[in-house]
Structure formats: C-alpha cells, structure tokens
PDB file of N, CA and C in Angstrom:
ATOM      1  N   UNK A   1     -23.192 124.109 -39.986  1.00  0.00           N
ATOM      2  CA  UNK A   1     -24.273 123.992 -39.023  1.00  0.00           C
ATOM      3  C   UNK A   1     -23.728 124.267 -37.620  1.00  0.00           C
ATOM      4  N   UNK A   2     -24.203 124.882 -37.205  1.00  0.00           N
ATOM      5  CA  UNK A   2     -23.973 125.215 -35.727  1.00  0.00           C
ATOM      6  C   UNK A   2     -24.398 124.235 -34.697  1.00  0.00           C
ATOM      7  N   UNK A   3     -23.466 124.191 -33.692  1.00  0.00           N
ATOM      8  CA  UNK A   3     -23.681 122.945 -32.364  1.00  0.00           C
ATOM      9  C   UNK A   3     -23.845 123.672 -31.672  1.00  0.00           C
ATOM     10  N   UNK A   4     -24.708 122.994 -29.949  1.00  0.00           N
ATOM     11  CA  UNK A   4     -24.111 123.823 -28.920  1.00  0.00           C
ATOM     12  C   UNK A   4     -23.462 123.306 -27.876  1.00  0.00           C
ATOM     13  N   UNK A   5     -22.544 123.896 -27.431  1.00  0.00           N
ATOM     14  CA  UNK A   5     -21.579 122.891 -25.910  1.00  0.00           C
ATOM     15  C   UNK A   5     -21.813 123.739 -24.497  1.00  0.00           C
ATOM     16  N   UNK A   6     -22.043 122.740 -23.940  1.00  0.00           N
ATOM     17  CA  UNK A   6     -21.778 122.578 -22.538  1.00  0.00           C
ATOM     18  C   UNK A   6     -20.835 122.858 -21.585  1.00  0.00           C
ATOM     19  N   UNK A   7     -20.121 123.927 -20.672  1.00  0.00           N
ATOM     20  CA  UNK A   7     -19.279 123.977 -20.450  1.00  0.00           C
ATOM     21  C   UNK A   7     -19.355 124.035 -19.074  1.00  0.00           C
ATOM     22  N   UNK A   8     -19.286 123.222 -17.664  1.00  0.00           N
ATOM     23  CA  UNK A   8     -19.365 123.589 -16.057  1.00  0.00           C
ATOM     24  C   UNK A   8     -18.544 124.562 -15.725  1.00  0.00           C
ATOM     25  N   UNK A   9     -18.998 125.805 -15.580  1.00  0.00           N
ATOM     26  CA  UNK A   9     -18.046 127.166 -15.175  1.00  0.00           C
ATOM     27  C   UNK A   9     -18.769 127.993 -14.266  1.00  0.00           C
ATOM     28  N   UNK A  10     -18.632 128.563 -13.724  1.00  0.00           N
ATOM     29  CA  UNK A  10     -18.836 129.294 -12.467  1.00  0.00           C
ATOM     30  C   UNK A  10     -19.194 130.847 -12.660  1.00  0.00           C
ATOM     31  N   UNK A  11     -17.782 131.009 -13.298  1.00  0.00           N
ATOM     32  CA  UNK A  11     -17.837 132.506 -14.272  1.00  0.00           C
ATOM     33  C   UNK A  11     -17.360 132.502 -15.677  1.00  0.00           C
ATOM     34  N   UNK A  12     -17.820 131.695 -16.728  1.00  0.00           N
ATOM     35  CA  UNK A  12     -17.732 131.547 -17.704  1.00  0.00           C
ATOM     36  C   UNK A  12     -16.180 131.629 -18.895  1.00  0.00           C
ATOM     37  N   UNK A  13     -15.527 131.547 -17.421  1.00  0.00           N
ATOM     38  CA  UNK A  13     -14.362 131.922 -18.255  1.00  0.00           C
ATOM     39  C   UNK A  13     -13.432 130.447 -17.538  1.00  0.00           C
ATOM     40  N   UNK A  14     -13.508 129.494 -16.810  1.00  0.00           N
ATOM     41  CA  UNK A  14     -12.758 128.607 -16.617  1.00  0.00           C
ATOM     42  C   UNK A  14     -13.799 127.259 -16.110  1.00  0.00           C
ATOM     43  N   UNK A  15     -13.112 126.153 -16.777  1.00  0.00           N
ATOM     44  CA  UNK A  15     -14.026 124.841 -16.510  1.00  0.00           C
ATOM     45  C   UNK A  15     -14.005 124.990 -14.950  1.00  0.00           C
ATOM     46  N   UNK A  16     -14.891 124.865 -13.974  1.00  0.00           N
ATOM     47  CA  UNK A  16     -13.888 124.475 -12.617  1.00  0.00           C
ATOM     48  C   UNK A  16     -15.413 123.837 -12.021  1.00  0.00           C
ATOM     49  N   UNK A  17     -15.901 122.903 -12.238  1.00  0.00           N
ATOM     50  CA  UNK A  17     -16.936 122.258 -11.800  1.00  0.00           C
ATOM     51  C   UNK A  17     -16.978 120.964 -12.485  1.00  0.00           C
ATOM     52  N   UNK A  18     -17.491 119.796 -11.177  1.00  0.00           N
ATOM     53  CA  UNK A  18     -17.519 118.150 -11.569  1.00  0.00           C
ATOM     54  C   UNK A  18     -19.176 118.065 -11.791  1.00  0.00           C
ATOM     55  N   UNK A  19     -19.306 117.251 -12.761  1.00  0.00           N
ATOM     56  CA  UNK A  19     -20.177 117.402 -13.403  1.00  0.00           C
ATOM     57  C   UNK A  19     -21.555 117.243 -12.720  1.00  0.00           C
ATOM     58  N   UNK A  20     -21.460 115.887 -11.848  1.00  0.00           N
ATOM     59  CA  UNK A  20     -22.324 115.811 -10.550  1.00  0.00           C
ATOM     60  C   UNK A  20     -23.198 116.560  -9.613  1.00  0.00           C
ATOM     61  N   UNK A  21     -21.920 117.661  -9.618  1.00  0.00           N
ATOM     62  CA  UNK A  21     -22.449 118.957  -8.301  1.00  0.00           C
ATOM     63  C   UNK A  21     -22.247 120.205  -9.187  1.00  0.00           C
ATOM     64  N   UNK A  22     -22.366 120.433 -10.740  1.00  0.00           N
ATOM     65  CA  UNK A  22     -22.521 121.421 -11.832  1.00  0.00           C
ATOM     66  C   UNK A  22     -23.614 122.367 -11.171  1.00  0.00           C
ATOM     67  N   UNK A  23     -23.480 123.397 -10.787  1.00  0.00           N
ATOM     68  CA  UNK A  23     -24.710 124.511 -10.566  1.00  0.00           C
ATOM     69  C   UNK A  23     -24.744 125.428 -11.830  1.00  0.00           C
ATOM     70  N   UNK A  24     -23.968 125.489 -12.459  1.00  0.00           N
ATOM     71  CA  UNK A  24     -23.854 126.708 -13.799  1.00  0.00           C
ATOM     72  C   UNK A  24     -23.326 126.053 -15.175  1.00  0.00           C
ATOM     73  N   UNK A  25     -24.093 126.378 -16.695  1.00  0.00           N
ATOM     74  CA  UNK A  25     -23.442 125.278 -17.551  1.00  0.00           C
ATOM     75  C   UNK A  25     -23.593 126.702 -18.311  1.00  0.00           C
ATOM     76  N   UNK A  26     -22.405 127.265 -18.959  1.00  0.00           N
ATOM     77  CA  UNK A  26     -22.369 128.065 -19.547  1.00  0.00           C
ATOM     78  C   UNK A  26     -22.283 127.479 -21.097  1.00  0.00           C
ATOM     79  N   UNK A  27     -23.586 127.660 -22.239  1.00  0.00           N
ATOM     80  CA  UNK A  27     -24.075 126.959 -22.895  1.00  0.00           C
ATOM     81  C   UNK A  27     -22.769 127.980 -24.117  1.00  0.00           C
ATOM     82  N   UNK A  28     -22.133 127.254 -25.319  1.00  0.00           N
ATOM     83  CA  UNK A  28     -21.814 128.040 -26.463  1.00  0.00           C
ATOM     84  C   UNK A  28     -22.571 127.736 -27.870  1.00  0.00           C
ATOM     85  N   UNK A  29     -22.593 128.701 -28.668  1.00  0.00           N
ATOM     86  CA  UNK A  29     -22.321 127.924 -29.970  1.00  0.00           C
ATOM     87  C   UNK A  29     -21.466 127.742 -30.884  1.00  0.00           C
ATOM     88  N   UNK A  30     -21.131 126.831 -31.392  1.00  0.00           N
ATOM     89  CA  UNK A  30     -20.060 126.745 -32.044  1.00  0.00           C
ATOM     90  C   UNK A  30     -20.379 126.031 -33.684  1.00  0.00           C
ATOM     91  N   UNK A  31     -19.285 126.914 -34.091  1.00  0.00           N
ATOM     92  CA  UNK A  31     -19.511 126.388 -35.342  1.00  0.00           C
ATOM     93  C   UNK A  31     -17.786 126.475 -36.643  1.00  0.00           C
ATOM     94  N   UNK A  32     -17.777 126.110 -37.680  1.00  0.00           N
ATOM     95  CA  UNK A  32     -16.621 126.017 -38.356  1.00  0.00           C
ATOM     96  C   UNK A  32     -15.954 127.421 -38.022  1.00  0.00           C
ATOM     97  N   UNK A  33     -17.115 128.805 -38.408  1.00  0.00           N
ATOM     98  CA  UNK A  33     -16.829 129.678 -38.761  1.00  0.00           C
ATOM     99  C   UNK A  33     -16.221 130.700 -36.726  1.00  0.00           C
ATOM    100  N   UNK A  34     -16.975 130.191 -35.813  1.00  0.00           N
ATOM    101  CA  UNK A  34     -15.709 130.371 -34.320  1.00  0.00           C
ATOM    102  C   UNK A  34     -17.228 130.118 -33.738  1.00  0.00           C
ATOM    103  N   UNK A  35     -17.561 130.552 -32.352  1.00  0.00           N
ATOM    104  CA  UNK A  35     -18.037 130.522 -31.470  1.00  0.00           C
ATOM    105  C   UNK A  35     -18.705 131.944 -30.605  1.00  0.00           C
ATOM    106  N   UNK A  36     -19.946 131.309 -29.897  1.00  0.00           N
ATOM    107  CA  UNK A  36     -20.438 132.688 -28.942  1.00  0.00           C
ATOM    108  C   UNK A  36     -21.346 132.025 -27.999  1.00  0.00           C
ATOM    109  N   UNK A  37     -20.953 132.562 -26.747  1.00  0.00           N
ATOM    110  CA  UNK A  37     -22.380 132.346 -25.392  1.00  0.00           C
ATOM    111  C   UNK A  37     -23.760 132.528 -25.937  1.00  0.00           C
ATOM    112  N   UNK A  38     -24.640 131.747 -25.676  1.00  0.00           N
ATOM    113  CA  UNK A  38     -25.502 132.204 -26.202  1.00  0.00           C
ATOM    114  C   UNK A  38     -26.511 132.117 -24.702  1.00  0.00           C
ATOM    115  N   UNK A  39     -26.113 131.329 -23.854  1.00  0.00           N
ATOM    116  CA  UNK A  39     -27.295 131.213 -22.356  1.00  0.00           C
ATOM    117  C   UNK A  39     -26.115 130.880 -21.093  1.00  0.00           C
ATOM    118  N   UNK A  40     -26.476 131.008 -19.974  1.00  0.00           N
ATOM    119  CA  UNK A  40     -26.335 130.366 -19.285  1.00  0.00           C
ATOM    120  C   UNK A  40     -27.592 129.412 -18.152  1.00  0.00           C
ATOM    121  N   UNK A  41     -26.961 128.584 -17.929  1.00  0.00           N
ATOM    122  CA  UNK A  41     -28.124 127.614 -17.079  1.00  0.00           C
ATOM    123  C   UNK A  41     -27.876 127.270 -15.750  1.00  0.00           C
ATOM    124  N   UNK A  42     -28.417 127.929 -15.244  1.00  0.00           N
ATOM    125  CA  UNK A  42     -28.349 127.182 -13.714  1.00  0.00           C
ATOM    126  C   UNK A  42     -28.785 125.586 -13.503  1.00  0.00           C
ATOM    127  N   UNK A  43     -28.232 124.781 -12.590  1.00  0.00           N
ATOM    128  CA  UNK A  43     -29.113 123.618 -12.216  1.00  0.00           C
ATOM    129  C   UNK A  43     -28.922 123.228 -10.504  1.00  0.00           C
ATOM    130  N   UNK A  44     -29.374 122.520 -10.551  1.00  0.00           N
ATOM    131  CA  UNK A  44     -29.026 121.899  -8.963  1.00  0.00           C
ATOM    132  C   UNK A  44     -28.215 120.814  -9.397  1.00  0.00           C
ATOM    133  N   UNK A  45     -27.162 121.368  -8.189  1.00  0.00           N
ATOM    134  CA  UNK A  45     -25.926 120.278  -8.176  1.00  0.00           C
ATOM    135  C   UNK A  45     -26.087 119.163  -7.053  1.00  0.00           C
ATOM    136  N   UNK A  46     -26.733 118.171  -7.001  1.00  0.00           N
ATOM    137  CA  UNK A  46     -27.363 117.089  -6.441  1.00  0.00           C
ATOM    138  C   UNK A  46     -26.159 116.422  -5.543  1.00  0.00           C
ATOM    139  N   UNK A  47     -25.218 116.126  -6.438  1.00  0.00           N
ATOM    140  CA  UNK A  47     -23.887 115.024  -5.806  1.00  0.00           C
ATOM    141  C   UNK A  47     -23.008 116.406  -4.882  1.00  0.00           C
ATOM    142  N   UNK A  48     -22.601 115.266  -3.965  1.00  0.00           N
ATOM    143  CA  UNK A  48     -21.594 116.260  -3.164  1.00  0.00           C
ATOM    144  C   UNK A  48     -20.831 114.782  -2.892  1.00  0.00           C
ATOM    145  N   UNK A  49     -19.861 114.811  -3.734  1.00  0.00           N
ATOM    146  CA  UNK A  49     -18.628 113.543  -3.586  1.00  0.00           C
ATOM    147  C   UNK A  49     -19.013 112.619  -4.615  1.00  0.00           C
ATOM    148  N   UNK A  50     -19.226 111.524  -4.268  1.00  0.00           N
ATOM    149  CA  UNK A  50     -19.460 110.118  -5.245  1.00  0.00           C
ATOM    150  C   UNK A  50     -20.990 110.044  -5.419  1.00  0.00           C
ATOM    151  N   UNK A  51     -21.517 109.985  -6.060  1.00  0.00           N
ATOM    152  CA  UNK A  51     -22.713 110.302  -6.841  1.00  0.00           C
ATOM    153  C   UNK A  51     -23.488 108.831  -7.735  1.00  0.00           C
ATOM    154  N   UNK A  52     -24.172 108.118  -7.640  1.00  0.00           N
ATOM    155  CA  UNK A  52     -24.476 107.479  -8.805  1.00  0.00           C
ATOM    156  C   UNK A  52     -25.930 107.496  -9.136  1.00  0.00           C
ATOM    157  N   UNK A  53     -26.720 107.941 -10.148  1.00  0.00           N
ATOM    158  CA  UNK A  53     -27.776 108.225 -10.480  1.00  0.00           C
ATOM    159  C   UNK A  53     -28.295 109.955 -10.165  1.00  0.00           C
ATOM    160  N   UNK A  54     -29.513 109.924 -10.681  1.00  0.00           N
ATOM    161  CA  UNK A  54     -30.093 110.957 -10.452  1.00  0.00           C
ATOM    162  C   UNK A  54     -29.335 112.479 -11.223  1.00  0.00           C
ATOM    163  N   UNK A  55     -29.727 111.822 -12.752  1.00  0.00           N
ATOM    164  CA  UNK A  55     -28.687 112.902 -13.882  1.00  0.00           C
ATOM    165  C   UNK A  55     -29.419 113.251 -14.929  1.00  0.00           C
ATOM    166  N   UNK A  56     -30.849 113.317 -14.911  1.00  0.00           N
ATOM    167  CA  UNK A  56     -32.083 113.581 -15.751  1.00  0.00           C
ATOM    168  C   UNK A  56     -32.067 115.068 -15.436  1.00  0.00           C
ATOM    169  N   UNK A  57     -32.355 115.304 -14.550  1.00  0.00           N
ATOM    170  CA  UNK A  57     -32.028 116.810 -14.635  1.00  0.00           C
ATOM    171  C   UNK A  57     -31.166 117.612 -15.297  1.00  0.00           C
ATOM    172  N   UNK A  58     -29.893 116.794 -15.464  1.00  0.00           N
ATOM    173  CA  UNK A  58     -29.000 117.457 -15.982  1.00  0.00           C
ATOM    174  C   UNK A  58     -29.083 117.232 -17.711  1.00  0.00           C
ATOM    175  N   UNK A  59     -29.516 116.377 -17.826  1.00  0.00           N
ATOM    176  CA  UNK A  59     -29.980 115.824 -19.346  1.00  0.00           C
ATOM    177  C   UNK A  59     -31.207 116.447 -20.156  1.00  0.00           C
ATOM    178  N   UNK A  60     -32.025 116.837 -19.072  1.00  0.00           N
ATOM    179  CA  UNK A  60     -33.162 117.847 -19.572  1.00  0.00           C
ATOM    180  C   UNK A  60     -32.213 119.315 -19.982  1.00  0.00           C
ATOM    181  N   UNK A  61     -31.958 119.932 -18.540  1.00  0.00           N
ATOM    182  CA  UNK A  61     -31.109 121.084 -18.443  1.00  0.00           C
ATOM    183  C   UNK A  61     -30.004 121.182 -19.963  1.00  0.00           C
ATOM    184  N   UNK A  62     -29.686 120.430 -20.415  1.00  0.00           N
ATOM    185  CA  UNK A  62     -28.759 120.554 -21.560  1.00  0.00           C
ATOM    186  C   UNK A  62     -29.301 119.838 -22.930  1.00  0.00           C
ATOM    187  N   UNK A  63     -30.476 119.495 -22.883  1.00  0.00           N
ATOM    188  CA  UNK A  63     -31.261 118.336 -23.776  1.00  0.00           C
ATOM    189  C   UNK A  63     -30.471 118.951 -25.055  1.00  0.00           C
ATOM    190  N   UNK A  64     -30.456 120.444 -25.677  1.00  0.00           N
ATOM    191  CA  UNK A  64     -30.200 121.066 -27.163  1.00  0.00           C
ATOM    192  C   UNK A  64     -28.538 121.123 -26.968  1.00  0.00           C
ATOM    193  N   UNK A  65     -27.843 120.612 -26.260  1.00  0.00           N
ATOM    194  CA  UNK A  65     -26.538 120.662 -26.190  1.00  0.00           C
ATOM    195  C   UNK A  65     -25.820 119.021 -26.774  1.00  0.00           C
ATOM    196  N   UNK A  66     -24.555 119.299 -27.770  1.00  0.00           N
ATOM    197  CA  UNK A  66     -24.190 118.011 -28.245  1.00  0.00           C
ATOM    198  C   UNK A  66     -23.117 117.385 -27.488  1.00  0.00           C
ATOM    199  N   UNK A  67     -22.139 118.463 -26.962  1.00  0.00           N
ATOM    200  CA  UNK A  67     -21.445 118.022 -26.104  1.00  0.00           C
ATOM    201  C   UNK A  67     -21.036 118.924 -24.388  1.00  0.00           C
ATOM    202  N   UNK A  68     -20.465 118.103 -23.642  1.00  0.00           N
ATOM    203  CA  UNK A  68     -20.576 118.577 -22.324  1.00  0.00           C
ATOM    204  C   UNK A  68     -18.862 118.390 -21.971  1.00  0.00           C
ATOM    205  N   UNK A  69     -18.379 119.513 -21.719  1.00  0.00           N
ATOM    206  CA  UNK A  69     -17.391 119.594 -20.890  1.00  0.00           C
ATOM    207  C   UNK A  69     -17.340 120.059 -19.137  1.00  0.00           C
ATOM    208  N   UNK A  70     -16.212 119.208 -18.598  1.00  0.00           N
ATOM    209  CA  UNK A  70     -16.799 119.273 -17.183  1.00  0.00           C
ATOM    210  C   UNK A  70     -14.929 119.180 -16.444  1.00  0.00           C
ATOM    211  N   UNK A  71     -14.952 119.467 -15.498  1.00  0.00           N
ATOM    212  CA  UNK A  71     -13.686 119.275 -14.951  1.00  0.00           C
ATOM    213  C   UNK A  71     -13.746 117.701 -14.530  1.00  0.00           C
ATOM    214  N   UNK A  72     -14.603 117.238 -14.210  1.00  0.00           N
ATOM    215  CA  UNK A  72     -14.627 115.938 -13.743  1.00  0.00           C
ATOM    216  C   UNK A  72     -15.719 115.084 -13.931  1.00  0.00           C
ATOM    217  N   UNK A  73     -16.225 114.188 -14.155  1.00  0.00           N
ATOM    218  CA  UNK A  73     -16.881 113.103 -14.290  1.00  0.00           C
ATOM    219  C   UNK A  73     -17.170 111.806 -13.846  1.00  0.00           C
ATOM    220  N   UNK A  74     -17.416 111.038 -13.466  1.00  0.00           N
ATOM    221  CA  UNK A  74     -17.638 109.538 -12.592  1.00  0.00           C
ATOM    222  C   UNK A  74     -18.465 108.925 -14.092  1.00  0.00           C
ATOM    223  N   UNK A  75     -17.930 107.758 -13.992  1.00  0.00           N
ATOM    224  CA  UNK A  75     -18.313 106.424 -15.204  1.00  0.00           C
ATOM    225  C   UNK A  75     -19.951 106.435 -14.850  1.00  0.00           C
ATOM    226  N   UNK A  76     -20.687 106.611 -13.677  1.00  0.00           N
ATOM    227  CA  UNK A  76     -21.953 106.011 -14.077  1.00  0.00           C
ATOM    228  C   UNK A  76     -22.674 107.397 -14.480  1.00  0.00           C
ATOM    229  N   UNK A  77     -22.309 108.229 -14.035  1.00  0.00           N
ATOM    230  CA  UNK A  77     -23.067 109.614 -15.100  1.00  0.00           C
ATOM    231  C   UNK A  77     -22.387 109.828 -16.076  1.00  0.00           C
ATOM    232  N   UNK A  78     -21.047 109.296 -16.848  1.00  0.00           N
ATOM    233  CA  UNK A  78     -20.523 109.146 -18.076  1.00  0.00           C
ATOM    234  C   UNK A  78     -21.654 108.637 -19.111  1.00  0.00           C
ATOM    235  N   UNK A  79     -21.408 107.297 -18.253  1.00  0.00           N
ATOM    236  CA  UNK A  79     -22.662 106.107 -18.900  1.00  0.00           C
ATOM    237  C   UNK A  79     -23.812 106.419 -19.314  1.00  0.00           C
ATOM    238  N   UNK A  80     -24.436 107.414 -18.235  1.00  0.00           N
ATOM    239  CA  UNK A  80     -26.305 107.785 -18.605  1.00  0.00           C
ATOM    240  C   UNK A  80     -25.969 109.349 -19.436  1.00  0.00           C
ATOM    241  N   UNK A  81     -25.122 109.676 -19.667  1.00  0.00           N
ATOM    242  CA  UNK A  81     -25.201 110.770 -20.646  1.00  0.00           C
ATOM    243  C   UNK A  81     -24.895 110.330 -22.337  1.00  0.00           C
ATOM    244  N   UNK A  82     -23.191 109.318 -22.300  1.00  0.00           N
ATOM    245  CA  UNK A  82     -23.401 108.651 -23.336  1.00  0.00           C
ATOM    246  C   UNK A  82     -24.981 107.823 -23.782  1.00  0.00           C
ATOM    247  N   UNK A  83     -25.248 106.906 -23.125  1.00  0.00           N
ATOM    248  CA  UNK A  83     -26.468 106.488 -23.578  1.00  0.00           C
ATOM    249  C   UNK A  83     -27.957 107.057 -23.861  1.00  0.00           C
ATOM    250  N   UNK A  84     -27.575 108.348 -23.766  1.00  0.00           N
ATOM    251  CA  UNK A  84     -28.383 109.544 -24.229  1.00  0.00           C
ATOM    252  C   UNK A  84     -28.142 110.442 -25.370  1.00  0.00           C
ATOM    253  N   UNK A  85     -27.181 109.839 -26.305  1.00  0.00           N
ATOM    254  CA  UNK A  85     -26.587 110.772 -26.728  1.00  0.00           C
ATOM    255  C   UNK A  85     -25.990 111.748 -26.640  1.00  0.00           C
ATOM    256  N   UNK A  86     -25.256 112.005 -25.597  1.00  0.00           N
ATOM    257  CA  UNK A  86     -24.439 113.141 -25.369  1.00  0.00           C
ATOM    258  C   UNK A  86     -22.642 112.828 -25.235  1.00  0.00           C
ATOM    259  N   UNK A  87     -22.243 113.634 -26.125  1.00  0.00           N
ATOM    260  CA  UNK A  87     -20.776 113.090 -25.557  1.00  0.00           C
ATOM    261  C   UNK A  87     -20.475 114.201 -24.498  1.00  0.00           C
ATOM    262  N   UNK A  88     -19.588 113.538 -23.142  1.00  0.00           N
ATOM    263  CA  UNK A  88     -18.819 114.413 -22.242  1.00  0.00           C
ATOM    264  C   UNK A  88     -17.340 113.950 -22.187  1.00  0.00           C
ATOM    265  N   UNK A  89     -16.472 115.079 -22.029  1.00  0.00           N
ATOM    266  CA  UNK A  89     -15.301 115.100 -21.667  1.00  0.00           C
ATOM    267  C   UNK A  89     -14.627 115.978 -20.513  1.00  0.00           C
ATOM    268  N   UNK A  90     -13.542 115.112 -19.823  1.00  0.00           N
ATOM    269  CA  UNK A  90     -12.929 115.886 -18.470  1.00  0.00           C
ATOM    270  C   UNK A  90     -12.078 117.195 -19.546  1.00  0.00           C
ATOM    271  N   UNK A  91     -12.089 118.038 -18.762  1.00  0.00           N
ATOM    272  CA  UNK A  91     -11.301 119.653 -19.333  1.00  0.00           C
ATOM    273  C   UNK A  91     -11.224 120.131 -18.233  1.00  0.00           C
ATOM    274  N   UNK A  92     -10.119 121.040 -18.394  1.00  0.00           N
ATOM    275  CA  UNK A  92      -9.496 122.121 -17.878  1.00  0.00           C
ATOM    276  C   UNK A  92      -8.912 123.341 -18.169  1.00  0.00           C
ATOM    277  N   UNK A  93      -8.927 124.471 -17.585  1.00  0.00           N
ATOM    278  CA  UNK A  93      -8.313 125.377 -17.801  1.00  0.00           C
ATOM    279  C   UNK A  93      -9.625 126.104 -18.564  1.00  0.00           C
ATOM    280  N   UNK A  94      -9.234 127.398 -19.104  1.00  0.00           N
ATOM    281  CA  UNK A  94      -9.242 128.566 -19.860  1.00  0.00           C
ATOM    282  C   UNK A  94     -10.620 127.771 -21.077  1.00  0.00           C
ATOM    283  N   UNK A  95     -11.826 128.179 -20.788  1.00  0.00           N
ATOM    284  CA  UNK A  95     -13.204 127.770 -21.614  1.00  0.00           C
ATOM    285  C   UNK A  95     -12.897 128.623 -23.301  1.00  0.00           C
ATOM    286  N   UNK A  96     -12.388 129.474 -23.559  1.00  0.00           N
ATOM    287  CA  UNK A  96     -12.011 130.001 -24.500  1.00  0.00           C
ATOM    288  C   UNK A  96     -10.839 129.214 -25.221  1.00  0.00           C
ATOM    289  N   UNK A  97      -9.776 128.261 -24.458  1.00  0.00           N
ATOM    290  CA  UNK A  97      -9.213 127.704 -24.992  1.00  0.00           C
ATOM    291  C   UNK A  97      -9.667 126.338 -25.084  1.00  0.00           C
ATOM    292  N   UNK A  98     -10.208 125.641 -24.928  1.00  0.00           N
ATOM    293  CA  UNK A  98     -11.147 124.458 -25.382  1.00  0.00           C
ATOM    294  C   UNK A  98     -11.984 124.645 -26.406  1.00  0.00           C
ATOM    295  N   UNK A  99     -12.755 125.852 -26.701  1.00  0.00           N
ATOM    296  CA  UNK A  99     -13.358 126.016 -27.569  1.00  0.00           C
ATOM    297  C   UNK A  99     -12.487 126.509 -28.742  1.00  0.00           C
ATOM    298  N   UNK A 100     -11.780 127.139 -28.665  1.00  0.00           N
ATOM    299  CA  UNK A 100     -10.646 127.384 -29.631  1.00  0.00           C
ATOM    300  C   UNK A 100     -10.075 126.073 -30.645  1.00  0.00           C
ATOM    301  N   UNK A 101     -10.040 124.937 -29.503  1.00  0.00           N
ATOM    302  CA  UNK A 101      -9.180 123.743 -30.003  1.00  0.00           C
ATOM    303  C   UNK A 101     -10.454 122.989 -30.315  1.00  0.00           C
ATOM    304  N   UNK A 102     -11.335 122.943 -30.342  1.00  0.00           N
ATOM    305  CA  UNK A 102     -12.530 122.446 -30.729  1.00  0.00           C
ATOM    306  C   UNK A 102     -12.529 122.864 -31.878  1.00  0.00           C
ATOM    307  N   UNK A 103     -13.023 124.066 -32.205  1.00  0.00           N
ATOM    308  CA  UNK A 103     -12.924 124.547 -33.434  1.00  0.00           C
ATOM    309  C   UNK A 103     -11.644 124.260 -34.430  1.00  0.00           C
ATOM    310  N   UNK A 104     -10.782 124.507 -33.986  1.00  0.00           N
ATOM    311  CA  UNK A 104      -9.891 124.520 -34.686  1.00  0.00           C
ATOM    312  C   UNK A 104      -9.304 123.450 -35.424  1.00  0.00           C
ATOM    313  N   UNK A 105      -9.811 122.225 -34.267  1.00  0.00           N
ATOM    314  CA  UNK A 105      -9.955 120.811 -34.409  1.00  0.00           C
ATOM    315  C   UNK A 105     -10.868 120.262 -35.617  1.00  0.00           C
ATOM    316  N   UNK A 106     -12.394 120.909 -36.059  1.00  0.00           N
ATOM    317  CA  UNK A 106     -13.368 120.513 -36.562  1.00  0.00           C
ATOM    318  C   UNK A 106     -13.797 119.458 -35.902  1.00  0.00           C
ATOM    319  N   UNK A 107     -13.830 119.195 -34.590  1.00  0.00           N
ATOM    320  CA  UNK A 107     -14.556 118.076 -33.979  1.00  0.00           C
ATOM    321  C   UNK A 107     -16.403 118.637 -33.738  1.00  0.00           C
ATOM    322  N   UNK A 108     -16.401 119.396 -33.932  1.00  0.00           N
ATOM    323  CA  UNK A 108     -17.885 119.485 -34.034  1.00  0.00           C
ATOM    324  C   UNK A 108     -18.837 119.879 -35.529  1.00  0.00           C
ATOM    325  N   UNK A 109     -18.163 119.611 -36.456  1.00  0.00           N
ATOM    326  CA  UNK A 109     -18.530 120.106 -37.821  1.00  0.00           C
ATOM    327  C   UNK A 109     -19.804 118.815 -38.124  1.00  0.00           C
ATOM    328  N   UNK A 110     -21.036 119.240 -38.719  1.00  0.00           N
ATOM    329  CA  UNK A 110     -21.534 118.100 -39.547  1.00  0.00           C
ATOM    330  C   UNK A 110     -21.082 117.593 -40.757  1.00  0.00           C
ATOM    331  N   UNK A 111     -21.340 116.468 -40.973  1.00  0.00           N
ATOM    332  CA  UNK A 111     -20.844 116.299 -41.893  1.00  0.00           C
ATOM    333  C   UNK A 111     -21.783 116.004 -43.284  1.00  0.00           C
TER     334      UNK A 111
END
C-alpha cells in the first residue's frame, strides 16, 4: 500500500525549512516497492521564530499525508500534529536520502 510524506523543501531536493514558517511541502509517495513526487503544496508560513498555535492550516494542507519531515519543529506544533495523527520528524540533508532510508527501513509499510 502506498503512503504519502511530507517533506519542507524549497526545491525539492533538500529538507531546509522549520516546520512553523514551511511555505513549500513537497508531497511523495512511497511505498515497499521505492518512491515518486506526486504534488507540491504551497502554504503560508505563519511563525517567524517561536510559534505556538495556529497549525490547522498546515494539517488541512497535508490532511492525505502520514508522515511529515521538517528541518525543525517546536513541541507545541509537535503536539497538535501528533494528536492528529500525524507523525513528524526533524531531518536533514538530501530528501532523496531520507526517503531512501525510509524505504529501505520499511517504516512506512502496512501491515
């Protein structure tokens, strides 16, 4: 079964955005068999520094997405995404190599 992830990138090729002030979520899909872009999403990046609330937007904006990678994160938009069902994690570097180790990992397989 195919997932889709979340990735804050700019130009789709490196994480380099905190999740807060995210203007671009370059959406994948992924699955056992590898991965492909399938959208990208613009949003408004609301926070500029420390941020708490106001992350519905970003929860709509990614509603069909299972997980969210971000260069950075703050605990209370951790909090309102976990409690939405979404898992997020801090990443870095090379979006092709996260998804690589994702896959390769089977951390997104159903079971």
């Amino acid at each position: 079964m195919n997932t889709r992830l979340a990735f804050a990138s700019t130009d789709g090729k490196y994480i380099d955005q905190h999740f807060g002030s995210a203007r671009i979520f370059q959406i994948f899909e992924v699955s056992s068999a590898g991965y492909r872009l399938v959208d990208s999403r613009q949003t408004e990046g609301y926070c500029r520094g420390h941020c708490e609330g106001g992350f519905a937007h970003l929860l709509e904006a990614l509603a069909d997405c299972s997980g969210i990678f971000v260069s950075r994160i703050g605990e209370g938009a951790a909090a309102f995404m976990i409690q939405h069902g979404k898992r997020v994690f801090e990443a870095s570097g090379p979006v092709d190599d996260v998804i690589k180790q994702v896959v390769a990992d089977g951390l997104w397989e159903e079971e």
